[in-house]
Protein backbone atom coordinates (compact mmCIF):
# COMPACT_ATOMS: atom_id res chain seq x y z
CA UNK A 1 53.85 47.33 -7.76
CA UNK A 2 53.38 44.85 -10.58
CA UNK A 3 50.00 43.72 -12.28
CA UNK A 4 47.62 41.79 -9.84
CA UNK A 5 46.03 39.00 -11.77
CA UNK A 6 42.83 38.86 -11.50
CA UNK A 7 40.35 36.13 -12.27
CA UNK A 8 36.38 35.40 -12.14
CA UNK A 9 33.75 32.97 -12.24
CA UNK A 10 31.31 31.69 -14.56
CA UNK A 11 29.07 34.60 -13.70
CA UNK A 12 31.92 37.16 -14.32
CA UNK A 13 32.64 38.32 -10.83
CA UNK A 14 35.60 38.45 -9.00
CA UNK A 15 37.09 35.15 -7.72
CA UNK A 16 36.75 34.19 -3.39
CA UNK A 17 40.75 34.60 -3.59
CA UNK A 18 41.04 38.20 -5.00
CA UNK A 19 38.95 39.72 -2.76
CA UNK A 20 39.94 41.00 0.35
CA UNK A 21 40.49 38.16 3.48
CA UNK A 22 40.40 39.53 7.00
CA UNK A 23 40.93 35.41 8.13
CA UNK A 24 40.88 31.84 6.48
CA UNK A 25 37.09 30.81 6.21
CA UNK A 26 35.45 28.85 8.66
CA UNK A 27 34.60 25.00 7.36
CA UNK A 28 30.68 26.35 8.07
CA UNK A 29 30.92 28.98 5.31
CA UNK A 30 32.57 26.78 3.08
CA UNK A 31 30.17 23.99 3.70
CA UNK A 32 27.45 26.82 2.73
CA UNK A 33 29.72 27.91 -0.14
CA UNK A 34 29.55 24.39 -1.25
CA UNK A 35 25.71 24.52 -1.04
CA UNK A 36 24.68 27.39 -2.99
CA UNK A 37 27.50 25.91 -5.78
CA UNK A 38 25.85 23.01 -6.07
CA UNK A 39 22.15 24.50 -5.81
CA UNK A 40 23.20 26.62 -8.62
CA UNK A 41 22.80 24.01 -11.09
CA UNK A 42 19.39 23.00 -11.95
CA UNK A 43 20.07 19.74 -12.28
CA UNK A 44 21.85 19.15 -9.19
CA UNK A 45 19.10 20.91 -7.56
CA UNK A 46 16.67 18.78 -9.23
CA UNK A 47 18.24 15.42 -8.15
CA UNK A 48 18.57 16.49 -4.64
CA UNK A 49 14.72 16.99 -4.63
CA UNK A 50 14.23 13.27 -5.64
CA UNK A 51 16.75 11.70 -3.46
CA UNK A 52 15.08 13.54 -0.49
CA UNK A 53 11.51 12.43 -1.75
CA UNK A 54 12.37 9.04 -2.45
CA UNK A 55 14.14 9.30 1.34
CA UNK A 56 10.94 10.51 2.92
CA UNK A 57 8.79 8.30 1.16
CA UNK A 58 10.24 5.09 2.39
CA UNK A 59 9.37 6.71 6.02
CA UNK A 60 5.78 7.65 5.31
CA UNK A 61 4.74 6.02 1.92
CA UNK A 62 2.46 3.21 4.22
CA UNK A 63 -0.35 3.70 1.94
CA UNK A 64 -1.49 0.12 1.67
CA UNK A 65 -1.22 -0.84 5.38
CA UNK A 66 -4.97 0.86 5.79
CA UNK A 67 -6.36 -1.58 3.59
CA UNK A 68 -5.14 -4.38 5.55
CA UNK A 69 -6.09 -3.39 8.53
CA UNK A 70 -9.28 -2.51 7.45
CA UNK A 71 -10.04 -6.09 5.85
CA UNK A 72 -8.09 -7.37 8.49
CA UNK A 73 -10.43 -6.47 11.07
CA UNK A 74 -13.28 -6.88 8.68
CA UNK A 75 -12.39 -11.12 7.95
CA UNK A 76 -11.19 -11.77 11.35
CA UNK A 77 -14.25 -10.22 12.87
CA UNK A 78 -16.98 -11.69 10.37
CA UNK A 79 -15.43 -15.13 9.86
CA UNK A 80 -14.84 -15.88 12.99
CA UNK A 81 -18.18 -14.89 13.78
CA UNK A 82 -19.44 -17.22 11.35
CA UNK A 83 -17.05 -19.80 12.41
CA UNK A 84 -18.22 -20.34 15.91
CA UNK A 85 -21.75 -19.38 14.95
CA UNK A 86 -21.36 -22.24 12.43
CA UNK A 87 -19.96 -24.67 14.97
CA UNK A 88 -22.23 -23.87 17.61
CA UNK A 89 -25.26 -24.58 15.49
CA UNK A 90 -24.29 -28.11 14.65
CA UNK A 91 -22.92 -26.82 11.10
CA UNK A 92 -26.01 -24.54 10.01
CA UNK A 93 -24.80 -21.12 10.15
CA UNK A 94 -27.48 -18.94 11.45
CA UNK A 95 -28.95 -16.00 9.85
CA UNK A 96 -27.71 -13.48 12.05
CA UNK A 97 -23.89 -14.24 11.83
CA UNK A 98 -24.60 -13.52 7.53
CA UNK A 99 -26.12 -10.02 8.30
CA UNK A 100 -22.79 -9.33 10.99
CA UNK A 101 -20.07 -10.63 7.70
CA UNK A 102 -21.94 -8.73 5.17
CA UNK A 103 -22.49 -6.04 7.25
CA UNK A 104 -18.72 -5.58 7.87
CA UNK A 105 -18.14 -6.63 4.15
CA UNK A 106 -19.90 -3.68 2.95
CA UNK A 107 -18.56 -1.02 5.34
CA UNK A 108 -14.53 -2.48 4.34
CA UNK A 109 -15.55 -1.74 0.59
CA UNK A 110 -16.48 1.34 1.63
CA UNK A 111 -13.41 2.53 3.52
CA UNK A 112 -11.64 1.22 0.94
CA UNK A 113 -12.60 3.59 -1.62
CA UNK A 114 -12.02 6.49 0.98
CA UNK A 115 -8.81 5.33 2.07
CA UNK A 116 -8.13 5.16 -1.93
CA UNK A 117 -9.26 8.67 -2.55
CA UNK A 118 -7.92 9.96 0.75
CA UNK A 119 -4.65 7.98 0.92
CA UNK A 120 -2.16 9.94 -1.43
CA UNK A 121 0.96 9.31 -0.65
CA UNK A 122 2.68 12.12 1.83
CA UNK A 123 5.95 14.31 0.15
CA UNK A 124 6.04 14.06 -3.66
CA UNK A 125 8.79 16.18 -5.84
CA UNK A 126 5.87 17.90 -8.22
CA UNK A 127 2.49 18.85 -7.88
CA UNK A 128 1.79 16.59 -11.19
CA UNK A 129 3.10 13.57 -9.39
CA UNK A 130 0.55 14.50 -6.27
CA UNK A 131 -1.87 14.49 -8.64
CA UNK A 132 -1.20 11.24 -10.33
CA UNK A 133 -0.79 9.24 -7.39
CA UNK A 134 -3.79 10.95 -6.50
CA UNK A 135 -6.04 9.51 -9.63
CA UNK A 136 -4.20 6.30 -8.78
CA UNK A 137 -5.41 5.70 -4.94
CA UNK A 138 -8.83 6.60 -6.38
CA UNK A 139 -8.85 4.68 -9.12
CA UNK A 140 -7.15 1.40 -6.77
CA UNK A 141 -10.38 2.19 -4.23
CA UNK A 142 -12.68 2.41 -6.68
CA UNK A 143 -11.84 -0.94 -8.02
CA UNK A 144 -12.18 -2.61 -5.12
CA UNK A 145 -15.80 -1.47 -4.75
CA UNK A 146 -16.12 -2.79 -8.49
CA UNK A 147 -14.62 -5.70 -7.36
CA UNK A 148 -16.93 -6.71 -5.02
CA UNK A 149 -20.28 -5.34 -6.30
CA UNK A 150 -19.65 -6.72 -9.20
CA UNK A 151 -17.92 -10.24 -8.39
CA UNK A 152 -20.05 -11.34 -5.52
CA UNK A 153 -23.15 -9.83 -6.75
CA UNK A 154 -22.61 -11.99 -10.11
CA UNK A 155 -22.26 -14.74 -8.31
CA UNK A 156 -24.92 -14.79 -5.82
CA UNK A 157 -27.01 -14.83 -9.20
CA UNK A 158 -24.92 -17.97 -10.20
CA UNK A 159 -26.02 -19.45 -7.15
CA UNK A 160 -29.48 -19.10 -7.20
CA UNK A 161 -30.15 -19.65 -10.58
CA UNK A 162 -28.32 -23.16 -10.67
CA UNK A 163 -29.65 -23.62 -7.05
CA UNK A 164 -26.88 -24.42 -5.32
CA UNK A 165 -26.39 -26.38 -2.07
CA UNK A 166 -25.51 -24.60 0.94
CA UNK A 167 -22.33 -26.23 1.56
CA UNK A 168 -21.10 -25.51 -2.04
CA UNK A 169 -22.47 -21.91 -2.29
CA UNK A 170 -20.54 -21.53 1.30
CA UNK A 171 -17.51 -22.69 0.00
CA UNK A 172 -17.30 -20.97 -3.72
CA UNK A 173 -18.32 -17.66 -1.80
CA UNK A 174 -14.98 -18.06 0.59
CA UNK A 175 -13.04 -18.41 -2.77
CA UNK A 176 -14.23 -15.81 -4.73
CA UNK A 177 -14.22 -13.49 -1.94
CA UNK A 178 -10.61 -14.17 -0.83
CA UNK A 179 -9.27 -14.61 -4.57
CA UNK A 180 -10.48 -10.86 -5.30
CA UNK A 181 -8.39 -9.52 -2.57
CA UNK A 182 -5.49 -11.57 -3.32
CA UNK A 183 -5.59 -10.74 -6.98
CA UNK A 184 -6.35 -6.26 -5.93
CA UNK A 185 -3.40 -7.16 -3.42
CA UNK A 186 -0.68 -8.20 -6.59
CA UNK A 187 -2.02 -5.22 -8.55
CA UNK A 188 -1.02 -2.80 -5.68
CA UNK A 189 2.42 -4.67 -5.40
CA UNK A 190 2.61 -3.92 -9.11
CA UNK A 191 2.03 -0.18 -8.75
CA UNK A 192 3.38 0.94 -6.22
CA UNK A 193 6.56 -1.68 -6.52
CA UNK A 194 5.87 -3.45 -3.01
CA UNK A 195 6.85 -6.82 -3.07
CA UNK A 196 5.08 -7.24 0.45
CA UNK A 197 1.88 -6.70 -1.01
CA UNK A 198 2.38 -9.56 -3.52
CA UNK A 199 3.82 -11.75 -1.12
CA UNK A 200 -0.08 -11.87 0.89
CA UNK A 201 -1.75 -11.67 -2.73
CA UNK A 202 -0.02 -14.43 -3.39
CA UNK A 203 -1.11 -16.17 0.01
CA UNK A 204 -4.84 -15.15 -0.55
CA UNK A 205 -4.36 -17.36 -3.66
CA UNK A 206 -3.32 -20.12 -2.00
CA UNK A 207 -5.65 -19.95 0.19
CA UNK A 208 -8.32 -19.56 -2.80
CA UNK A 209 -6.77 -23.11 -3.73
CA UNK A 210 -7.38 -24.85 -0.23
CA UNK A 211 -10.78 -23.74 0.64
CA UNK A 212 -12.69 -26.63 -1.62
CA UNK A 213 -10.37 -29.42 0.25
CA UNK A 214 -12.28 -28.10 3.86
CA UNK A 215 -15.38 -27.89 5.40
CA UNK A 216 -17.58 -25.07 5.95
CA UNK A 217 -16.37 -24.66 9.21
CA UNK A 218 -12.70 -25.22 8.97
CA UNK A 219 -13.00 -22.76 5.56
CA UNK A 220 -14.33 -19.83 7.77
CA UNK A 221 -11.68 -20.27 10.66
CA UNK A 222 -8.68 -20.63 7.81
CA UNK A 223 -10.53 -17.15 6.15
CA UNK A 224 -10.31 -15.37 9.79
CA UNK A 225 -7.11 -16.37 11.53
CA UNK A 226 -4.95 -17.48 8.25
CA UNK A 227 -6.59 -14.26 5.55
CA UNK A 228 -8.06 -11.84 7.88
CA UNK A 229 -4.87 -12.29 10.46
CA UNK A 230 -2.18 -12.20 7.74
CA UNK A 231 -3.74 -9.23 6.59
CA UNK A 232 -3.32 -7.66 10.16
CA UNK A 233 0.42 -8.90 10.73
CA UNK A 234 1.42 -6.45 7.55
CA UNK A 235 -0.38 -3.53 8.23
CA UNK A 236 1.17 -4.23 12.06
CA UNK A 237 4.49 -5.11 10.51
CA UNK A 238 3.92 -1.41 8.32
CA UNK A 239 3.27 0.39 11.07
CA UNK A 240 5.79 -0.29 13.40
CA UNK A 241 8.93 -0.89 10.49
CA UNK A 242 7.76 2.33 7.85
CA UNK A 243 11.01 1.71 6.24
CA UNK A 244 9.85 -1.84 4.63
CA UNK A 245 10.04 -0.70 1.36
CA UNK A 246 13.43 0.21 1.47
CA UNK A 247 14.14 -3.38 2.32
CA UNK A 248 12.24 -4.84 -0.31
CA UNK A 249 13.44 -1.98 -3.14
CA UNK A 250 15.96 -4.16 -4.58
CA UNK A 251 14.21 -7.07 -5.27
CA UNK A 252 11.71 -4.92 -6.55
CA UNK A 253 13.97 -3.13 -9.28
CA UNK A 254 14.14 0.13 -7.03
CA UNK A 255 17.14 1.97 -6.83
């Protein structure tokens, strides 16, 4: 009997086809055969990881859909609240509809700096990237407390030290207001590459821009149904359709 040939691997072990066969293989074992091969390299390994985050992340990545609904509910509620109060009072808004906006003003910064602490992002490749998206949420919370301490406390100084007339110091606090969340809204499209999120920063603006051209009255209603309920149509629309951001991806520069 003449010399077998025999031949091995890259880890120096006999080849699949010199070892004794009892039957052909089943396509199951070489679909696992396949598997550990390509596992093998690190690399390959390594890129399967990502493609399978990046996968599961378009299904659960919704991060930004709490902050909508939260200052959804929160400008809906409290201008429209204002709004009728407003109306009903022959245009003085009444004392008590101030106390319900800034009372649901102050508890929507709040949950927004939970939500940003709280909100990480579900399945990430590394436990470095958990904790940088981490610092992130907090850091995007954080500055929307900022934000609003900061911004609207500023200004009511503005407006009593120049003494202001009520109309006026109605209006410029409707712009201000709605002008911060448009402009935290394009900073979260920017970091977390979600072109719906600049879309309604974007609208906020516009919005920002109306506001002198109306009334008192008009400018709460436009604030409730036109901010507060676009605000609630994309945390809806995020709810029900997780896989948004795969939509928007390449028009974002996602791959």
């Amino acid at each position: 009997m003449g010399q077998q040939q025999r031949t091995h691997n890259r880890l120096g072990e006999p080849s699949a086809q010199d070892s004794p066969q009892i039957g052909v293989p089943t396509n199951t074992q070489t679909a696992a055969a396949l598997d550990s091969e390509s596992l093998s390299d690190p690399h390959e390994a390594l890129r399967l990881i990502e493609h399978q985050s990046r996968r599961i992340g378009r299904m659960f990545n919704v991060f930004h859909w709490k902050f909508c609904l939260v200052w959804g509910l929160s400008w809906l509620v409290g201008y429209g609240v204002l709004g009728f109060a407003t109306k009903a009072a022959d245009g003085a808004t009444p004392w008590w509809a101030w106390c319900v906006a800034a009372a649901l003003l102050v508890a929507s910064v709040a949950l927004s700096v939970v939500i940003g602490i709280r909100g990480v992002p579900g399945y990430k490749s590394s436990a470095q990237q958990a904790r940088h998206y981490a610092k992130q949420g907090a850091i995007y919370g954080w500055t929307w407390f900022a934000a609003f301490f900061f911004g609207m406390g500023g200004l009511s100084m503005f407006v009593n030290r120049f003494a202001l007339a009520d109309e006026a110091t109605t209006i410029l606090y409707n712009m201000i207001s709605i002008l911060l969340v448009g402009v935290l809204y394009m900073i979260g499209g920017a970091l977390w590459n979600d072109l719906s999120q600049l879309i309604i920063g974007v609208w906020m603006i516009v919005i920002a821009f109306v506001l002198p051209m109306l009334g008192v009255i008009a400018g709460f209603f436009v604030m409730a149904f036109l901010g507060g309920g676009a605000m609630l149509l994309l945390a809806l629309w995020a709810v029900t359709l997780g896989s948004r951001n795969a939509s928007f991806a390449p028009l974002m520069g996602r791959r």
